[in-house]
Protein backbone atom coordinates (compact mmCIF):
# COMPACT_ATOMS: atom_id res chain seq x y z
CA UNK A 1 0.00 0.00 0.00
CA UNK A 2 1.18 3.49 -0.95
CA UNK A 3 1.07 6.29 1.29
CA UNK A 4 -1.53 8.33 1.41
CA UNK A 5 -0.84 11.55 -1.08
CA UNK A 6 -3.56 14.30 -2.34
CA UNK A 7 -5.18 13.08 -5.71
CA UNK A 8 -3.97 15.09 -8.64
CA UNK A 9 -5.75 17.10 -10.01
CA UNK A 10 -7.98 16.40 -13.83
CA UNK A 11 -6.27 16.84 -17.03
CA UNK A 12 -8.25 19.08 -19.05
CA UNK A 13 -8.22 16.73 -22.49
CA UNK A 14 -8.60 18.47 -25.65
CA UNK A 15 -9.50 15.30 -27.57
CA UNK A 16 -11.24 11.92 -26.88
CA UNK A 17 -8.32 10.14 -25.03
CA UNK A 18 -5.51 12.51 -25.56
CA UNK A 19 -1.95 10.74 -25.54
CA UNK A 20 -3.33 7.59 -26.29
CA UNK A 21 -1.79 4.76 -28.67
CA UNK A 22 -4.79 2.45 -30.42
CA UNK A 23 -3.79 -1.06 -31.79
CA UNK A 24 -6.18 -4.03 -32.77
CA UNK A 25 -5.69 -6.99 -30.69
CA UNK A 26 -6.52 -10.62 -31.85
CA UNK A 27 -7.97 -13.00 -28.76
CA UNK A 28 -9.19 -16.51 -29.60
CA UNK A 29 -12.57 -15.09 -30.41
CA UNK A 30 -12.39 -11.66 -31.59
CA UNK A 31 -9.93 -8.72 -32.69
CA UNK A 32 -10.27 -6.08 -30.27
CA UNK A 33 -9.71 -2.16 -30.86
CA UNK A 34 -7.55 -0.99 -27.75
CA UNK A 35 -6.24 2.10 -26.46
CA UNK A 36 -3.07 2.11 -23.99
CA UNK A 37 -1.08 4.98 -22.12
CA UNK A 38 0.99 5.46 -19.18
CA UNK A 39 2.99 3.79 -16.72
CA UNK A 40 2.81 2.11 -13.86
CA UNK A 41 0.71 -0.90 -12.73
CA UNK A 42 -2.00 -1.62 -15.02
CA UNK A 43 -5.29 -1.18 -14.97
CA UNK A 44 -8.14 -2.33 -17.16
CA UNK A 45 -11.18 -0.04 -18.53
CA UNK A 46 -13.98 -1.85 -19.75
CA UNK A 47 -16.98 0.61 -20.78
CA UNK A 48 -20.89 -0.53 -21.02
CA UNK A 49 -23.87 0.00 -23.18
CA UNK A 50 -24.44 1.78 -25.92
CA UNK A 51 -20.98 3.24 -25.09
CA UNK A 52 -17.63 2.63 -26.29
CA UNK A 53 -14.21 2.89 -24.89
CA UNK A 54 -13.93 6.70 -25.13
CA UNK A 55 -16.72 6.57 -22.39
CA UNK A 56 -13.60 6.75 -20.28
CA UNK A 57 -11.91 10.16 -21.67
CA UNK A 58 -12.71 12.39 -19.03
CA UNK A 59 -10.72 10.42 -16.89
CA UNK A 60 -8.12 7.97 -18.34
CA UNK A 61 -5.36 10.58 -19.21
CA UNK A 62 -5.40 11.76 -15.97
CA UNK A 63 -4.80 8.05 -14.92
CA UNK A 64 -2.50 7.73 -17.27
CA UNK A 65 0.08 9.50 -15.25
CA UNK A 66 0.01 6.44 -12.66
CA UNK A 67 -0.98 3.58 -13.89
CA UNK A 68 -0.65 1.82 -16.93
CA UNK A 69 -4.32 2.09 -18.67
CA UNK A 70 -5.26 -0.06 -21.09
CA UNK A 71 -9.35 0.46 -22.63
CA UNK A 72 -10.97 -1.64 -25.18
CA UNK A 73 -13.79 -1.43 -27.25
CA UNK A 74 -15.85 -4.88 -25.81
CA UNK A 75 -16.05 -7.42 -28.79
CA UNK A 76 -19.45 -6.43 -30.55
CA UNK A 77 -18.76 -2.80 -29.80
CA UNK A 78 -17.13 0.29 -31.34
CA UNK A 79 -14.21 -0.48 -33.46
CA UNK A 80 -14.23 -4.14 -32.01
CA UNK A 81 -15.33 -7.21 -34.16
CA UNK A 82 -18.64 -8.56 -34.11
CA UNK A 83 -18.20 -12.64 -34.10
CA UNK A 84 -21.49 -14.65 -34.13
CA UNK A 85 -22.81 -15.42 -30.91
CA UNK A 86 -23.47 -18.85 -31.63
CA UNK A 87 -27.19 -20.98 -31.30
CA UNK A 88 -26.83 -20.31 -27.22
CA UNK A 89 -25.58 -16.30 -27.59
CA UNK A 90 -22.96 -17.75 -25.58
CA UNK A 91 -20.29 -15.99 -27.80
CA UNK A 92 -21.42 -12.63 -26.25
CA UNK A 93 -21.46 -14.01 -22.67
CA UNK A 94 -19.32 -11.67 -19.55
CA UNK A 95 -16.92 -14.83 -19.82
CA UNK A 96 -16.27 -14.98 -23.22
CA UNK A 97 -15.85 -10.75 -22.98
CA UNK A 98 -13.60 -11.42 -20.41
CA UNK A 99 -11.43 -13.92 -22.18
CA UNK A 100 -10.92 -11.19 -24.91
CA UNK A 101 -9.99 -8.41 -21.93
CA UNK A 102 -7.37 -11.30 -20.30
CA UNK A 103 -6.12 -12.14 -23.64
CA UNK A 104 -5.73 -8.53 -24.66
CA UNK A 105 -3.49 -7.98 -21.69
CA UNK A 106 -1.78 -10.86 -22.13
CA UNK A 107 -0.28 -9.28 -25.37
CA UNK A 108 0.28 -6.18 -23.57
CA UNK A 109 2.42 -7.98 -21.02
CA UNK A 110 -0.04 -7.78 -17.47
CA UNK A 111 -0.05 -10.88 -16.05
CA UNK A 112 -2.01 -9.72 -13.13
CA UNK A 113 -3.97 -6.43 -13.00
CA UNK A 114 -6.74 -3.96 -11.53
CA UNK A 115 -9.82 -3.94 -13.64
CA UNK A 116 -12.56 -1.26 -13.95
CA UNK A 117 -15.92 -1.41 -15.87
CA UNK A 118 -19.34 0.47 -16.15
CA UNK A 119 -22.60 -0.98 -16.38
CA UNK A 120 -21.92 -4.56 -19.13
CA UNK A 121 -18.23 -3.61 -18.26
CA UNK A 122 -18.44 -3.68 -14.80
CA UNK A 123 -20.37 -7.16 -15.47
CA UNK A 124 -17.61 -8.34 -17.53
CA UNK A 125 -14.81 -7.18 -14.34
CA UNK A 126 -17.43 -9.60 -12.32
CA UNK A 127 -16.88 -13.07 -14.27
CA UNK A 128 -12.82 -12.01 -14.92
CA UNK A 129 -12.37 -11.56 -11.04
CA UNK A 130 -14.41 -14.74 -10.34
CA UNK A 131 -12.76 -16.96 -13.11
CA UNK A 132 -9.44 -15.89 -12.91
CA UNK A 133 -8.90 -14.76 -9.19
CA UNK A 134 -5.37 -14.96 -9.10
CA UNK A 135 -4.93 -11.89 -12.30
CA UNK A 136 -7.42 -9.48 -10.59
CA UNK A 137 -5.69 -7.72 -7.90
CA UNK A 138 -8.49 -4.67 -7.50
CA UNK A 139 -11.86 -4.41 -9.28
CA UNK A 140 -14.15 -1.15 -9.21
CA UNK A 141 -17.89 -1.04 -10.67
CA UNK A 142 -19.46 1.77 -11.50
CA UNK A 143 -23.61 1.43 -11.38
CA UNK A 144 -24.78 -1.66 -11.41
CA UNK A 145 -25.71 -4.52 -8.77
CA UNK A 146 -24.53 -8.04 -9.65
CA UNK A 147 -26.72 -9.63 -12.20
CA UNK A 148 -27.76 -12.57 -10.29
CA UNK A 149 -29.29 -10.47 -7.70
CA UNK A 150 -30.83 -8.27 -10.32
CA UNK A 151 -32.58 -11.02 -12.34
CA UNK A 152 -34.05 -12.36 -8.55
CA UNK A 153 -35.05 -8.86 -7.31
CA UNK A 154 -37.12 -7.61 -10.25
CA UNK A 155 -39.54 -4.68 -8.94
CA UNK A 156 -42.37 -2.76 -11.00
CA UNK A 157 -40.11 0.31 -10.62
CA UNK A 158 -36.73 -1.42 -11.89
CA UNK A 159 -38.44 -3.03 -14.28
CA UNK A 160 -40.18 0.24 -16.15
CA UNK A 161 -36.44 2.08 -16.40
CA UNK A 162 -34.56 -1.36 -17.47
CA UNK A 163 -37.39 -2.54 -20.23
CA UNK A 164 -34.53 -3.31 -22.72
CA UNK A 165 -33.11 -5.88 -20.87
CA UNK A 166 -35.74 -8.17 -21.91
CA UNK A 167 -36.18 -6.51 -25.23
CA UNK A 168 -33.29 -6.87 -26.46
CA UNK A 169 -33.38 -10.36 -25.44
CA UNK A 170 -35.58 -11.39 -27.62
CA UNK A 171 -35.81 -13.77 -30.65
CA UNK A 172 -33.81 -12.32 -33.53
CA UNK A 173 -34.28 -10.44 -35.81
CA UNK A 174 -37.49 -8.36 -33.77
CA UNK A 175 -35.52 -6.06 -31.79
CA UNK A 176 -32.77 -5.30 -33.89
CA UNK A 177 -35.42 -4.48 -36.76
CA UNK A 178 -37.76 -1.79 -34.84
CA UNK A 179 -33.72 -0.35 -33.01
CA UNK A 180 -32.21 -0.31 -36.04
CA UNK A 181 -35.82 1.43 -38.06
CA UNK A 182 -33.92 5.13 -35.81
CA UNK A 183 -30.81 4.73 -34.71
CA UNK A 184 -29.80 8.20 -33.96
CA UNK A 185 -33.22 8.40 -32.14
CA UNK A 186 -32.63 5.37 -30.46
CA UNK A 187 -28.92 6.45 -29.42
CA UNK A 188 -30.06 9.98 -28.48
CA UNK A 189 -32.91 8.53 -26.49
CA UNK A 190 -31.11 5.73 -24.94
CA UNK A 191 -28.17 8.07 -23.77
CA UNK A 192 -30.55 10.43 -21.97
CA UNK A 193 -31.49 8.52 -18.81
CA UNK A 194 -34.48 9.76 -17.14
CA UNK A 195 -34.12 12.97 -19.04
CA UNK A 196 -30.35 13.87 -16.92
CA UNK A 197 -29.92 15.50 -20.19
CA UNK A 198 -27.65 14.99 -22.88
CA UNK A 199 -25.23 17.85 -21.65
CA UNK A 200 -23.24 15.57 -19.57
CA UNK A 201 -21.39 14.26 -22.13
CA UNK A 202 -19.22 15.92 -24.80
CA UNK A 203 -20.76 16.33 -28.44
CA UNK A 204 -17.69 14.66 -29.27
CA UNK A 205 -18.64 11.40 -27.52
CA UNK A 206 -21.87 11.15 -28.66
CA UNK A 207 -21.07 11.70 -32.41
CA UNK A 208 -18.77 8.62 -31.58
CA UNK A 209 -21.80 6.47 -29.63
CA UNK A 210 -23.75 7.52 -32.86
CA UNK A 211 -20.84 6.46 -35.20
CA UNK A 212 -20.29 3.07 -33.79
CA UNK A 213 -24.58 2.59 -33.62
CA UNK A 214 -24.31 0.37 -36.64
CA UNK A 215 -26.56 -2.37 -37.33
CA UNK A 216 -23.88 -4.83 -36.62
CA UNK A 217 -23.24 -3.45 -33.10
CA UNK A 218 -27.05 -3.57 -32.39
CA UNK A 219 -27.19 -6.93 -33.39
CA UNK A 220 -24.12 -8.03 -31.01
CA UNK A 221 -25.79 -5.83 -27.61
CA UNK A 222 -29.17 -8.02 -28.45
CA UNK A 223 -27.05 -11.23 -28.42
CA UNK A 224 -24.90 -9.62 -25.29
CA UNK A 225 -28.47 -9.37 -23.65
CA UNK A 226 -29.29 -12.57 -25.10
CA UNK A 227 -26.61 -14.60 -23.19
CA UNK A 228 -27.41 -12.31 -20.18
CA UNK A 229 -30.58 -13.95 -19.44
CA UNK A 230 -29.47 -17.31 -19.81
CA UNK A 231 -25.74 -18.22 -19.74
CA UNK A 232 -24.65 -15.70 -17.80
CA UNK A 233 -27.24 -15.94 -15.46
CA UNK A 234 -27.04 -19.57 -15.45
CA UNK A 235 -23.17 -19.22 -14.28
CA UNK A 236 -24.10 -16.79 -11.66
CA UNK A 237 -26.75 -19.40 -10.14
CA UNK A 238 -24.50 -22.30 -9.76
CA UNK A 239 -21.80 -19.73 -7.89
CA UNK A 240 -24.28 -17.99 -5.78
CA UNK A 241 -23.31 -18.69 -2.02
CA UNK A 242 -20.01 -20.80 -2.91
CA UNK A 243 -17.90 -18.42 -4.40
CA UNK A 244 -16.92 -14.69 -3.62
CA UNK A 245 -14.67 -12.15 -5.46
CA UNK A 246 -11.39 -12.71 -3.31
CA UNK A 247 -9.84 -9.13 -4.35
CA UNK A 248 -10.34 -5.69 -2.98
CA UNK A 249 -13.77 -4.38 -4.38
CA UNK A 250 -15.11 -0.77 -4.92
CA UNK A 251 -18.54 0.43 -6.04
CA UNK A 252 -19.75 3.52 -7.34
CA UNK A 253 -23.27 4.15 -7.75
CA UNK A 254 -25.43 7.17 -9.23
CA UNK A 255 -27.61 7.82 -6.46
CA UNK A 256 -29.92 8.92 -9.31
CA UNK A 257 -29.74 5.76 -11.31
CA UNK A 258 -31.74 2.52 -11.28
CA UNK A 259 -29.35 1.38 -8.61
CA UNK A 260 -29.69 3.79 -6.48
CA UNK A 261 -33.87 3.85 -6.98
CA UNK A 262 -34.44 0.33 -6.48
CA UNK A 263 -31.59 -1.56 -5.20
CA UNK A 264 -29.66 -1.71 -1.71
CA UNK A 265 -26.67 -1.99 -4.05
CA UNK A 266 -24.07 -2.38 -0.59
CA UNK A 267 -25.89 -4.73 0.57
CA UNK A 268 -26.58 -6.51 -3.34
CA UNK A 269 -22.84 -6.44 -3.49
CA UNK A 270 -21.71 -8.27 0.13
CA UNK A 271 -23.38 -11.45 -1.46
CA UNK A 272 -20.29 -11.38 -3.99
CA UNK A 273 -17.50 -9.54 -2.04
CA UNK A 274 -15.81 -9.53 1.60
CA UNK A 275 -13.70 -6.48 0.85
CA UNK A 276 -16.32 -4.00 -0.17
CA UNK A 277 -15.89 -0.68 -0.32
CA UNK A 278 -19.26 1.04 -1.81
CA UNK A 279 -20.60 4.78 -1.56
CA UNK A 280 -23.35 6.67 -3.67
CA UNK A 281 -22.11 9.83 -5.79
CA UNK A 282 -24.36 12.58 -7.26
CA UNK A 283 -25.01 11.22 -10.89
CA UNK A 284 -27.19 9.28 -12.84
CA UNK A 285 -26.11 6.01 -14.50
CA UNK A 286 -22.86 7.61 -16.37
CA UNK A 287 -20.73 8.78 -13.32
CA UNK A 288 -16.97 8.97 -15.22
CA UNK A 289 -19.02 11.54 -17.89
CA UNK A 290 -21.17 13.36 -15.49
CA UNK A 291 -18.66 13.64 -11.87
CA UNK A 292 -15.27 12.56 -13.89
CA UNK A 293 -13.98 14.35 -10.78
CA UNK A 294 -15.66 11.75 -8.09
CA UNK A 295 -14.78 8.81 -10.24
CA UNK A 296 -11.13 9.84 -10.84
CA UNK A 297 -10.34 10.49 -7.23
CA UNK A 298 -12.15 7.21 -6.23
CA UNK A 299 -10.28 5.31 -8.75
CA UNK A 300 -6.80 6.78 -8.34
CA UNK A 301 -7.23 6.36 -4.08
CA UNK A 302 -8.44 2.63 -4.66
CA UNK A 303 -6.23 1.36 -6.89
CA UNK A 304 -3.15 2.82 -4.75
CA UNK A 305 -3.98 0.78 -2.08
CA UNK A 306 -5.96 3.90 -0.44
CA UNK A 307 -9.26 4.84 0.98
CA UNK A 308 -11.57 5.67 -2.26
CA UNK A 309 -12.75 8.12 0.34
């Protein structure tokens, strides 16, 4: 553990991801569009839906200056590709995700690292810190609770805000056709939860969310949502009360968000994880866009061996 220090303060970024090298990584399943800067130990960025990995802009440069960050695009996302998920959508499970993410760094030369996600990210960080323990030496999620106890807690009020999950589950081609009949609309729409506004993020992000909206990534979120429903949650089931994340855990939640609505997300979370650290901050479900400050000081505390607070 470091000693404790004051957290630097933001770079002010004058692009998406300033400094930042991108490469395309093959893993056994997918080629993967990554971004890497800095030095220092690593740490892992793994963004969520309908986002990409310059979701993380407002904060990874200033990371950059300790740690080694590495951010992908998830396979089915962004500049990723967009393999078939196969008859069981198993192809767009968290584990297969996750293999890509531990392959990735693999190449990059991290045996063992500290892994971050956001919403599907942060569900991704989940199965990598429960299959592979022994790599995952700190894990933060930002807004969500863990799937399992989603999928067996399912209120009226939850339910209403989080109508896609099931949508997009369904048989394809019926969602994709009606998403894909507006995508900017969709995009626009989907991006502005419970009307926080679109201001929170930079016009620059969002003509890249729009960019990447293709009809192949829509297609590979459905079968992501797919495989959430029944692999995923399938994998969860048979771990539930036998197995725990062993590393250091920290979660962030919008106390605006679904999860902090309709979920006791600390005490969601001490089902999965001993060494909890968990705390509310004032945003809705995209905390590193709307309080990059928050997130960056909980992140650069936490994975320094310090309080996040």
């Amino acid at each position: 553990m470091l000693a404790e220090a004051d957290v630097p303060d933001l770079v002010q970024s004058k692009s998406l991801m300033e400094g930042f090298k991108f490469q395309r990584i093959k893993t056994r399943g997918a080629e993967i569009n990554v971004a890497t800067a800095g030095e220092g130990p690593p740490l892992l960025l793994i963004h969520g839906n309908p986002l990409t990995l310059v979701s993380w802009h407002k904060i990874a440069p200033s990371l950059a200056r300790d740690f080694s960050v590495v951010a992908i695009d998830m396979r089915g996302y962004g500049d990723s590709s967009k393999p078939d998920g196969g008859e069981d959508h198993s192809g767009y499970s968290f584990r297969a995700i996750g293999e890509d993410a531990f392959d990735v760094m693999d190449v990059l030369g991290h045996k063992t690292f500290g892994v971050a996600g956001h919403d599907r990210g942060a569900r991704v960080g989940f199965r990598m810190a429960l299959d592979q323990p022994e790599r995952i030496t700190r894990y933060a999620a930002l807004d969500i609770v863990p799937t399992h106890h989603v999928l067996n807690n399912i209120t009226l009020g939850w339910a209403s805000e989080s109508y896609h999950w099931f949508f997009m589950a369904q048989k394809a081609p019926f969602p994709e056709k009606l998403l894909c009949a507006d995508l900017d609309y969709y995009m626009r729409y989907k991006l502005n939860k419970k009307g926080v506004g679109l201001e929170i993020f930079t016009p620059e992000a969002i003509a890249e969310y729009v960019r990447c909206a293709t009809p192949e990534q829509i297609h590979a979120v459905c079968e992501d949502y797919r495989a959430t429903i029944t692999v995923d949650l399938a994998m969860d089931t048979a771990e539930y009360g036998k197995r725990k994340i062993a590393c250091p855990t920290l979660v962030l939640w919008g106390d605006n968000s679904h999860c902090g609505r309709h979920f006791k997300v600390p005490q969601a979370w001490s089902e999965w994880a001993d060494d909890l650290t968990a705390f509310a901050v004032p945003t809705g479900h995209y905390p590193a866009e709307h309080r990059p400050d928050l997130v960056y000081a909980a992140f650069w505390r936490f994975f320094r061996g310090q309080p996040a607070r």
